[in-house]
Protein backbone atom coordinates (compact mmCIF):
# COMPACT_ATOMS: atom_id res chain seq x y z
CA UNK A 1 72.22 149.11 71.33
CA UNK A 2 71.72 145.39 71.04
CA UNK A 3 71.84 143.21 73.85
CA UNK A 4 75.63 141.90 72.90
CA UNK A 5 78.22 140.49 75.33
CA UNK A 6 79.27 142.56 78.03
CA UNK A 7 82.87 142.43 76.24
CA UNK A 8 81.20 143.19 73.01
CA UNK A 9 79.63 146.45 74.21
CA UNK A 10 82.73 147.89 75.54
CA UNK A 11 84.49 147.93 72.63
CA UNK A 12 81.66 149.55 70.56
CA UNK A 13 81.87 152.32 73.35
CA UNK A 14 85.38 152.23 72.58
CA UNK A 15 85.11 152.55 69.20
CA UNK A 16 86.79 149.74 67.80
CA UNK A 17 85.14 147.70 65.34
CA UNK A 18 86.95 143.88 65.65
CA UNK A 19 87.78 142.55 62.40
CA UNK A 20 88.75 138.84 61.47
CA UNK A 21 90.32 137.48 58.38
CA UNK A 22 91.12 134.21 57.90
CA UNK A 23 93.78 132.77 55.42
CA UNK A 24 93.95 128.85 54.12
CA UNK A 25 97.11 127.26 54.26
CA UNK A 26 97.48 125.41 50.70
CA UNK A 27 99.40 127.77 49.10
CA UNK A 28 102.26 130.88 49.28
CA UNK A 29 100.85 134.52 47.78
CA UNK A 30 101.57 135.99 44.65
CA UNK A 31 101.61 139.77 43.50
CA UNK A 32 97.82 139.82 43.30
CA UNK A 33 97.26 138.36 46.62
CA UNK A 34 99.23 141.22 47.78
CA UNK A 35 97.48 144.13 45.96
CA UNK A 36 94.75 142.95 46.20
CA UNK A 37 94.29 141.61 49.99
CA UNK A 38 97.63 141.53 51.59
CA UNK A 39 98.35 145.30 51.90
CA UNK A 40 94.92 146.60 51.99
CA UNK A 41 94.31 144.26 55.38
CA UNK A 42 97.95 145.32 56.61
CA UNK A 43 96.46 148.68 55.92
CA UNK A 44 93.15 148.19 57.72
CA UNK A 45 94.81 146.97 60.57
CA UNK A 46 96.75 150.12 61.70
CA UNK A 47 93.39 152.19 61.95
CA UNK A 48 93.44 152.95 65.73
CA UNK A 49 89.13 152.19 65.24
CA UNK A 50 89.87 148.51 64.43
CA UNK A 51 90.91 145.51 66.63
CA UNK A 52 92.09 143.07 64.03
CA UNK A 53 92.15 139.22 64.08
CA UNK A 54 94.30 137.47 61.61
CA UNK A 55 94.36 133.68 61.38
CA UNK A 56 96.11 130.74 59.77
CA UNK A 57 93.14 128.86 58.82
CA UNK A 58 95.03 125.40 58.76
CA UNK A 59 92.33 123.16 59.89
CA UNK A 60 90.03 124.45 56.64
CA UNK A 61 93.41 123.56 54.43
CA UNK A 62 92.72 119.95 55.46
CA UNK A 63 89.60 120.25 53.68
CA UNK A 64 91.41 120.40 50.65
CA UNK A 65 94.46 119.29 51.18
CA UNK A 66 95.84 116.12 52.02
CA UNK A 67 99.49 116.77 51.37
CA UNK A 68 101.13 117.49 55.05
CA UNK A 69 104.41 118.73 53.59
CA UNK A 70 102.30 121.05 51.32
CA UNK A 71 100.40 122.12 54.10
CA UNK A 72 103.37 122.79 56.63
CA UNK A 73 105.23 124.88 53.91
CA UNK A 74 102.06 126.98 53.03
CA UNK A 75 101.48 127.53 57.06
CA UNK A 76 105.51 128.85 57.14
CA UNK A 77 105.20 130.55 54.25
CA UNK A 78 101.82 132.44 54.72
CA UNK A 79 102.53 133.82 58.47
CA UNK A 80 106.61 134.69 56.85
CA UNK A 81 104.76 136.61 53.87
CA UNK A 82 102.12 138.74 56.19
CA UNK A 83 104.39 139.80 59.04
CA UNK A 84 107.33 140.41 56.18
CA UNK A 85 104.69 142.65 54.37
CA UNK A 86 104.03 144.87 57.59
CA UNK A 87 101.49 142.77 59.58
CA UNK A 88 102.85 143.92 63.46
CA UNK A 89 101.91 140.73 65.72
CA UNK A 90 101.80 143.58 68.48
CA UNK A 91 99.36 145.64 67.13
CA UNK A 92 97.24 142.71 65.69
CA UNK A 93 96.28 138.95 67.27
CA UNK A 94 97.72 136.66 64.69
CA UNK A 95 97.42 132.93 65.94
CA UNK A 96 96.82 129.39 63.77
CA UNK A 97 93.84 128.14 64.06
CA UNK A 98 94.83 125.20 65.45
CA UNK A 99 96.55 126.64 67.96
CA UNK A 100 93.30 127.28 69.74
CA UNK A 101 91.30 124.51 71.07
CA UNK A 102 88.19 126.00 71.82
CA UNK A 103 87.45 126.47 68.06
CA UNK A 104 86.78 123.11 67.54
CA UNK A 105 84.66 122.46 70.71
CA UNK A 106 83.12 125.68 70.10
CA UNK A 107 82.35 124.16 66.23
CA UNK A 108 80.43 120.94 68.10
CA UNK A 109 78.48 123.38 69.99
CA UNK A 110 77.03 125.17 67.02
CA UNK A 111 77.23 121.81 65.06
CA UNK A 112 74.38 120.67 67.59
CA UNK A 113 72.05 123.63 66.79
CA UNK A 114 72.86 123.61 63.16
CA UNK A 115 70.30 122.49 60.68
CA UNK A 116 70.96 119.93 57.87
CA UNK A 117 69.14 121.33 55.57
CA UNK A 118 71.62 124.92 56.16
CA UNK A 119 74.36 122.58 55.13
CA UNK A 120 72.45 121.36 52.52
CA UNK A 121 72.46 124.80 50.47
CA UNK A 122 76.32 125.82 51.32
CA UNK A 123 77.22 126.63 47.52
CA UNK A 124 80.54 124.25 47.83
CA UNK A 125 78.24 121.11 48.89
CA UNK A 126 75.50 121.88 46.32
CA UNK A 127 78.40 122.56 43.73
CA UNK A 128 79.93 119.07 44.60
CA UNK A 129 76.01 117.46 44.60
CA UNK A 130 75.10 119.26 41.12
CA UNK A 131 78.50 117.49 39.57
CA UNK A 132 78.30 114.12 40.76
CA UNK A 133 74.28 114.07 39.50
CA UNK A 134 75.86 115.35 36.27
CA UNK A 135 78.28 112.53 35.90
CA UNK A 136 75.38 110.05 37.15
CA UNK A 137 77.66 109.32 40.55
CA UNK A 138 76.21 109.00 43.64
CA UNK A 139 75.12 112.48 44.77
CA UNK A 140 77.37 112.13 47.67
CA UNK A 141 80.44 110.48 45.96
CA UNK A 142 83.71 111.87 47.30
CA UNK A 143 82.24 114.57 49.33
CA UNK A 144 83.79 114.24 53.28
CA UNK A 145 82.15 115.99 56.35
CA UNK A 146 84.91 118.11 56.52
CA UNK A 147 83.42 119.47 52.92
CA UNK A 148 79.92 119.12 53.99
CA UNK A 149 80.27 121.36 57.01
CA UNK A 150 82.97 123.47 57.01
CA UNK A 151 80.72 126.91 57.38
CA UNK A 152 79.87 125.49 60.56
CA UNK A 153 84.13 125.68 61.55
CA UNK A 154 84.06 129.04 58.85
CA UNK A 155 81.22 130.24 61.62
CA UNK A 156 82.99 129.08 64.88
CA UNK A 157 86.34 130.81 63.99
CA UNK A 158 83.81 134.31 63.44
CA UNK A 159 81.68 133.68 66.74
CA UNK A 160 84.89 132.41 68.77
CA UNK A 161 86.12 135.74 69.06
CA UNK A 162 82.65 137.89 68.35
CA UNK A 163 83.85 139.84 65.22
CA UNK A 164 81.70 142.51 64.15
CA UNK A 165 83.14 142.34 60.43
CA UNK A 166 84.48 139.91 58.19
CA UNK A 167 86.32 141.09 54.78
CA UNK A 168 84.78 138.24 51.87
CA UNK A 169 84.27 137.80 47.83
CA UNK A 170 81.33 137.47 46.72
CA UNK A 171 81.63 133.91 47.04
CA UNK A 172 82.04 133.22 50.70
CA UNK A 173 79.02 136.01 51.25
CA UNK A 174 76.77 133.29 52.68
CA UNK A 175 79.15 131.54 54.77
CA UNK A 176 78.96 134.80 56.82
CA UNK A 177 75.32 134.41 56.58
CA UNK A 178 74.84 131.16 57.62
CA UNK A 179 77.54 132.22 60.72
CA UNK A 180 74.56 134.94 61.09
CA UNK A 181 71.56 131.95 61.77
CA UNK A 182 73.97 129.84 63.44
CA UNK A 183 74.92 132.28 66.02
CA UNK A 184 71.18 133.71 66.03
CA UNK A 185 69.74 130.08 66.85
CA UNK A 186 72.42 129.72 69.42
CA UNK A 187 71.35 133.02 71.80
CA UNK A 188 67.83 131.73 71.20
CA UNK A 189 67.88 128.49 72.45
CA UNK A 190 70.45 129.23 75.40
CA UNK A 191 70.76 132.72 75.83
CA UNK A 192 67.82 133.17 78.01
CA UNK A 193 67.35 137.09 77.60
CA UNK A 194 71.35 137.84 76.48
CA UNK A 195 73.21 137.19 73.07
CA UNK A 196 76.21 135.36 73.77
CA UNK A 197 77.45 135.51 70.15
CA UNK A 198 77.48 139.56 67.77
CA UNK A 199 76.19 139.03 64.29
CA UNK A 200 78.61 139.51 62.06
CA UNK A 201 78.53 141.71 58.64
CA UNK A 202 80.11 140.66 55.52
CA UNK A 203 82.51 143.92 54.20
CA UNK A 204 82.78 143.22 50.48
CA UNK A 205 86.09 145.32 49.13
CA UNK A 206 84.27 146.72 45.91
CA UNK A 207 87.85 148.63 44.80
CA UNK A 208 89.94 145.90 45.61
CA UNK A 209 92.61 146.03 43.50
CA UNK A 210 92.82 143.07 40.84
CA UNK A 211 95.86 142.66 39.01
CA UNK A 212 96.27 141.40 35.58
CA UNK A 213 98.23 137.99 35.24
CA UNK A 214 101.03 137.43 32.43
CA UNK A 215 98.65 136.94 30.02
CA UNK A 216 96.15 139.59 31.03
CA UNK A 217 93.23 137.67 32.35
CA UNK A 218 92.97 137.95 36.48
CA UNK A 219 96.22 136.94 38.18
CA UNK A 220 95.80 133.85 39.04
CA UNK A 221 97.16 130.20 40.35
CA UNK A 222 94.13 128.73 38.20
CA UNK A 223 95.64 130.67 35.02
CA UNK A 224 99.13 129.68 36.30
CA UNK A 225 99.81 132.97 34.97
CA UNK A 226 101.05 134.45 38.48
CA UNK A 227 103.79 136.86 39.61
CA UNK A 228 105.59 135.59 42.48
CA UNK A 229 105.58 137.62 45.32
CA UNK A 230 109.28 136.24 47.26
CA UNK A 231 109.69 132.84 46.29
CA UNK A 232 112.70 132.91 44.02
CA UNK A 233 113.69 136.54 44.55
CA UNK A 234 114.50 139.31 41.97
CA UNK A 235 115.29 136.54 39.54
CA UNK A 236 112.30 135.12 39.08
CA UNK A 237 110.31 138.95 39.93
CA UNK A 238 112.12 140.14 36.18
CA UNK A 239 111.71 136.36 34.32
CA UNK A 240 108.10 136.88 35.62
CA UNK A 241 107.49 140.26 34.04
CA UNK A 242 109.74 139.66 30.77
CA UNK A 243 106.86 137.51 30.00
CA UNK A 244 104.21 139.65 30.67
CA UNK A 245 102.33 139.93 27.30
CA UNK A 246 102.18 142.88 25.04
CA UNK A 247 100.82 144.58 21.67
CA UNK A 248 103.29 144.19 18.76
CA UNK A 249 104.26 147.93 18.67
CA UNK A 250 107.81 148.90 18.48
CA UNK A 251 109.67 151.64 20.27
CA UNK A 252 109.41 154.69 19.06
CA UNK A 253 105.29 153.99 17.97
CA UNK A 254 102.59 155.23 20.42
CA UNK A 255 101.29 152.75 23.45
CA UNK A 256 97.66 152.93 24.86
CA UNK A 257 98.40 153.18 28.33
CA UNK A 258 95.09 152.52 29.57
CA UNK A 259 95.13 149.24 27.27
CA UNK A 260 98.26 148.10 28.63
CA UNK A 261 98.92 145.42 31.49
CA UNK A 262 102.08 146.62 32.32
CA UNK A 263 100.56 149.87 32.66
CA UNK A 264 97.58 148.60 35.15
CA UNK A 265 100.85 146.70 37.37
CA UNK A 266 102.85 149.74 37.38
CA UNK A 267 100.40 151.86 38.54
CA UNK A 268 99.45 149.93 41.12
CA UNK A 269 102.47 150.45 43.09
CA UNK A 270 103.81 153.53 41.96
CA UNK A 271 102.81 156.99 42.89
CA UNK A 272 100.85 159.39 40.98
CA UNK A 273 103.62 161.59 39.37
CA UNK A 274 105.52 158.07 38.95
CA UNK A 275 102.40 156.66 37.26
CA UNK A 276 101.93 159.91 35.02
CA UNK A 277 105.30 159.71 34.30
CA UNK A 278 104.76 156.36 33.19
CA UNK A 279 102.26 157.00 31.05
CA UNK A 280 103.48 160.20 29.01
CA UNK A 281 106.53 157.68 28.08
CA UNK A 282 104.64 155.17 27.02
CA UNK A 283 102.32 157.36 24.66
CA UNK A 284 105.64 159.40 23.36
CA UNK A 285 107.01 155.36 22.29
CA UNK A 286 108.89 153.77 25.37
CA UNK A 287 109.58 150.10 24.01
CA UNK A 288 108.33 147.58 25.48
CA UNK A 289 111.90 146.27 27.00
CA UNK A 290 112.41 149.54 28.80
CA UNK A 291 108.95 149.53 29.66
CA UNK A 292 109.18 146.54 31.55
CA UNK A 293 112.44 147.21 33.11
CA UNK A 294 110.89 149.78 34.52
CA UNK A 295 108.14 148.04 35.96
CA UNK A 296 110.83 145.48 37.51
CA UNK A 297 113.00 148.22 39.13
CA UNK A 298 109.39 150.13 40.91
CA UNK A 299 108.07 146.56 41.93
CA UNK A 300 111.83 145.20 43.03
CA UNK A 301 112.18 148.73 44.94
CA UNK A 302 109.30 147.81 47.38
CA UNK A 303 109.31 144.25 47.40
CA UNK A 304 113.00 143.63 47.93
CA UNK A 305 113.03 145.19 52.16
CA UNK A 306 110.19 143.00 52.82
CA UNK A 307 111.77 140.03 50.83
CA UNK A 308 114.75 140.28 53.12
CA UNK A 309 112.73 139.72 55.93
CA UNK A 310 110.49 137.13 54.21
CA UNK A 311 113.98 135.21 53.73
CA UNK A 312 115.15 135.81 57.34
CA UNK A 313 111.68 134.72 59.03
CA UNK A 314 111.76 131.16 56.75
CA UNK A 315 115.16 130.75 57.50
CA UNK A 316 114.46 130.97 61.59
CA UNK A 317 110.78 128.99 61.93
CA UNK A 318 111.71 129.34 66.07
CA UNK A 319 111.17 132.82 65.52
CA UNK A 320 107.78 132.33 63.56
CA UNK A 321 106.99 129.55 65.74
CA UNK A 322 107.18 132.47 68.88
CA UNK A 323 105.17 135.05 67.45
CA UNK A 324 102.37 132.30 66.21
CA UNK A 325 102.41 131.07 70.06
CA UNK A 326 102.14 134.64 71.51
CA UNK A 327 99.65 135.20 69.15
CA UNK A 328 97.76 132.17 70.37
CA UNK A 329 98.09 132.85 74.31
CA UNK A 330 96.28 136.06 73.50
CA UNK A 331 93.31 134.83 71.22
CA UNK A 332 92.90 132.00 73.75
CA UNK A 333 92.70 134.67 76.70
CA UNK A 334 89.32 135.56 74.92
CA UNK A 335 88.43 132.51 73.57
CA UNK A 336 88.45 130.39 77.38
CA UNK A 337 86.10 132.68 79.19
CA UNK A 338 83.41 132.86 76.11
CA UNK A 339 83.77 128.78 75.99
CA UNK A 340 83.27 128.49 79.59
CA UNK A 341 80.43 130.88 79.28
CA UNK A 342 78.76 128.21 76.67
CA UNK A 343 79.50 125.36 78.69
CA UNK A 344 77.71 126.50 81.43
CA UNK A 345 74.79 127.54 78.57
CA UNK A 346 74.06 124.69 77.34
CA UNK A 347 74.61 122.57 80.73
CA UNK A 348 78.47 120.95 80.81
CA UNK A 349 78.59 122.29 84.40
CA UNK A 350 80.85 120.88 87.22
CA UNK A 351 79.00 118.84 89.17
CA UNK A 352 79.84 120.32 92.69
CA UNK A 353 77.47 119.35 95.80
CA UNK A 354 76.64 122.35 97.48
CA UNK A 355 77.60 122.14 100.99
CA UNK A 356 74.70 122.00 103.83
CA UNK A 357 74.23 125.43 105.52
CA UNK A 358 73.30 125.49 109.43
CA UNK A 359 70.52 127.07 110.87
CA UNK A 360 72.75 130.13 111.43
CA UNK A 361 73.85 130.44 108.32
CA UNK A 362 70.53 130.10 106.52
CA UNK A 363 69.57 132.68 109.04
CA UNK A 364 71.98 135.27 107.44
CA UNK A 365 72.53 135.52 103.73
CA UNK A 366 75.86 133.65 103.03
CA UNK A 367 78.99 136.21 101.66
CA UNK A 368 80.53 134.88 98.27
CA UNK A 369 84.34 134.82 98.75
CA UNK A 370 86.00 137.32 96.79
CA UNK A 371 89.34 136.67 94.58
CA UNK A 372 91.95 138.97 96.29
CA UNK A 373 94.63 141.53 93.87
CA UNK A 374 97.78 141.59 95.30
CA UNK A 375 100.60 144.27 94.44
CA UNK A 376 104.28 143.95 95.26
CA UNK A 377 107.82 144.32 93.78
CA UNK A 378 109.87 141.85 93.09
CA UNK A 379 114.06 142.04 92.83
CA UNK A 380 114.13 142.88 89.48
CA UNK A 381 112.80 145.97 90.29
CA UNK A 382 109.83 146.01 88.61
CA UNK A 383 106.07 145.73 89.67
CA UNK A 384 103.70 142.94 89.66
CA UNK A 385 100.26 142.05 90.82
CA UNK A 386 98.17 138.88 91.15
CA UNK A 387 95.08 137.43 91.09
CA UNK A 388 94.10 134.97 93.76
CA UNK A 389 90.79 132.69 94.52
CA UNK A 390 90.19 132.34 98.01
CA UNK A 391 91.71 129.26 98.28
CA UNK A 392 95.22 131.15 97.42
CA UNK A 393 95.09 129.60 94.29
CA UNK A 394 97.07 132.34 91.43
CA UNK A 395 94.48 132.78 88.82
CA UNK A 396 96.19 135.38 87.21
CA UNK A 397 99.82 136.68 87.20
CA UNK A 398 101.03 139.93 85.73
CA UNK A 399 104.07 140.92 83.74
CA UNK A 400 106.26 143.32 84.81
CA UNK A 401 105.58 147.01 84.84
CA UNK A 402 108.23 149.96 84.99
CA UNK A 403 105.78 151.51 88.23
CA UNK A 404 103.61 150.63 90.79
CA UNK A 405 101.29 153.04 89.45
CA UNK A 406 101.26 151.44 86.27
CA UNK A 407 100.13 148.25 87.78
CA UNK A 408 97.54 149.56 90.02
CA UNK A 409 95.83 151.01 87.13
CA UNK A 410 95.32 147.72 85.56
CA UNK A 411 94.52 146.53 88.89
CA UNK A 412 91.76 149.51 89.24
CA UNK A 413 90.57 148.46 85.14
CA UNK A 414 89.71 144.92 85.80
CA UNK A 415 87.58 145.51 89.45
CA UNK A 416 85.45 148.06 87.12
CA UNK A 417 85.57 146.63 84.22
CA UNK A 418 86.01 143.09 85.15
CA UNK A 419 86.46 140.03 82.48
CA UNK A 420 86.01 142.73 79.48
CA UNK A 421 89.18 144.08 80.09
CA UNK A 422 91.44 140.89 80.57
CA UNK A 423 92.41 140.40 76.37
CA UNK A 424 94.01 144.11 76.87
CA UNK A 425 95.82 143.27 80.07
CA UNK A 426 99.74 142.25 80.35
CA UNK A 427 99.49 138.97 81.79
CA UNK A 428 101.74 136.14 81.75
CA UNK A 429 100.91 132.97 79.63
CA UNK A 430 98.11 130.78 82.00
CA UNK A 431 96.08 127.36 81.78
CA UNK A 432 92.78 127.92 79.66
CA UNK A 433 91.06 126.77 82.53
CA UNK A 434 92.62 129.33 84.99
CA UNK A 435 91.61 131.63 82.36
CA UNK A 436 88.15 130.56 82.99
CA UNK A 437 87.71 130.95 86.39
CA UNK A 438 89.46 134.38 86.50
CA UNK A 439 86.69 135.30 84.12
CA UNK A 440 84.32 134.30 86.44
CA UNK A 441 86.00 135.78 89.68
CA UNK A 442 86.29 139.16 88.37
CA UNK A 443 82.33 139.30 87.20
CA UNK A 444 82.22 138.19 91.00
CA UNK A 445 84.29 141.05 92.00
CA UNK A 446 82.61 144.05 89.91
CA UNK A 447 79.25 142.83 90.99
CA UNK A 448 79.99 142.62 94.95
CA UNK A 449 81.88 145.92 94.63
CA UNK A 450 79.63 147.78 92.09
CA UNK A 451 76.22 146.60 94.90
């Protein structure tokens, strides 16, 4: 096994394989976004083997963006559409990016050990370069950091949280290679004998499902030849697919299924006997009118539950707005202690004298004070525990469990587990800096009790 985090290697032993996608906030999904990445992520995510991360990549929007009303509609309308379609914030941590602070300080850190020249190749810079030498502009005209270095951020949002995969295209392949060298010339230079950062793995989805558009090409917002997903309900679902193109044939006259876009949509949500079903019609002479009635009623049958909800979450943001924050408190409970980690790597230490020691105490090896559990019930009824420095300071505070046994089992987990266990513990919301130092207690703890 590689030398990887001590968090890291517990969930390999666990099994668990963390996975993090990321979604940019300039737009709102269509019916191939949902086919094709939507439900198959949704999917992924309820595999008992995988911890998933799903973000709101908002600060990557600004990138290409500069619209704020665009931008805070797509970031409602994005987290609406992926908890609507089945995403369970419970199961999954689902935060905004900028919700978490340590990404960006996190980004300066591997900024500092990232090499021009690596920026210089990122396919969207070069891109950018090639067209501007093209035109005979400036090589650099209209091209903004932001642009230049955004697989840096792309790379800090992977490392943050140490994901061992990251679904791509084809396209964003190197960004997760570049996240590779980044994170590889980071352990080298200040891991002295541990890797502070897992490499991640690009997972290309070769039978991802790519649905034809109106006019058959790829569905897409490029083509403008998209089938909305929720926005404008089962109105705009059946204008959608009464202009879906077809062959000239008339009812009654063969159709070549295979040949047929309204064949390729229909069987991609409809079961097999529904899709054979489908198919023997069409070849016997279903018209085209029937045909695509069809195709509304199947598609309208499984979209219109999750449009409901779609509709409810936009119409309550507070709601949204809860399970983004929620979300956030437990990405940054693993975020904090990996920053702090880094700080102290590459030298932002506090600057704390250390005290004089007397004779006496030089004489006998000084005993680190221990952070103290505590376990009580309060008059709710239910039971709590604490975390407390020696000073009394609270470093952590539990929620509430049904039995005392309950909480002395967590209790037990994190003084033999320590800091690795603290993302899967109920806590109550805390100061990133708390966070911190209870990451640093508890190593305390499990190494004094574990000698």
């Amino acid at each position: 096994m590689p030398n990887l985090s001590r968090f890291s290697q517990l969930a390999r032993i666990a099994m668990q394989t963390r996975v993090l996608t990321g979604i940019t906030t300039t737009g709102t999904p269509h019916l191939g976004n949902y086919a094709g990445a939507i439900r198959p992520a949704i999917a992924a995510s309820q595999r008992a083997d995988v911890d998933a991360f799903f973000f709101l990549a908002d600060y990557h929007a600004l990138i290409k963006c500069d619209d704020p009303a665009r931008i805070e509609r797509s970031r409602q309308a994005l987290a609406a559409t992926w908890l609507a379609s089945g995403l369970d914030p419970n199961r999954v941590t689902f935060y905004r990016q900028s919700d978490i602070p340590e990404i960006p300080e996190l980004t300066w850190l591997l900024t500092c050990v990232t090499a021009k020249g690596l920026m210089n190749r990122a396919h969207a810079y070069k891109a950018a370069a090639d067209a501007n030498t093209a035109a005979a502009r400036d090589v650099d005209d209209g091209v903004t950091m932001g642009l230049f270095s955004y697989p840096i951020l792309m790379a800090a949002d992977i490392l943050m949280f140490n994901a061992h995969q990251v679904p791509v295209g084809r396209d964003q392949v190197q960004h997760i290679e570049m996240a590779r060298d980044i994170a590889s010339r980071f352990n080298h230079l200040f891991g002295q004998g541990r890797e502070f950062f897992v490499l991640p793995e690009a997972v290309i989805e070769e039978q991802v499902a790519v649905l034809p558009g109106l006019d058959g090409r790829k569905m897409s917002k490029s083509y403008d030849n998209t089938i909305p997903l929720f926005d404008g309900g089962a109105k705009a679902l059946k204008e959608a697919i009464a202009r879906v193109v077809t062959d000239s044939k008339l009812p009654g006259e063969p159709k070549d299924a295979e040949g047929s876009h309204l064949y390729t949509l229909y069987s991609a949500f409809a079961s097999a006997e529904q899709t054979a079903g489908f198919r023997t019609d069409l070849q016997a002479g279903l018209g085209w009118g029937e045909a695509k009635t069809r195709l509304f009623e199947l598609l309208d049958g499984h979209l219109a539950p999750m449009r409901a909800r779609y509709e409810e979450l936009m119409a309550r943001p507070a709601e949204l707005e809860e399970i983004l924050m929620n979300g956030a408190a437990k990405a940054r409970a693993q975020a904090a202690p990996l920053l702090a980690e880094l700080r102290n790597a590459v030298g932002l230490r506090r600057m704390v004298a250390a005290p004089v020691a007397s004779n006496a105490a030089k004489a006998e090896k000084a005993k680190p004070a221990l952070p103290v559990f505590k376990q009580y019930r309060e008059a709710d009824g239910q039971f709590y525990f604490k975390l407390s420095a020696h000073d009394g300071r609270v470093l952590l505070q539990s929620q509430g469990f049904a039995s005392g046994r309950e909480a002395g089992d967590w209790v037990k987990r994190l003084k033999t587990q320590g800091a690795a266990a603290l993302p899967e513990v109920p806590l109550q919301p805390a100061p990133a800096d708390l966070l911190a130092e209870a990451h640093t207690a508890l190593e305390a703890l499990v190494s004094a009790l574990g000698a």
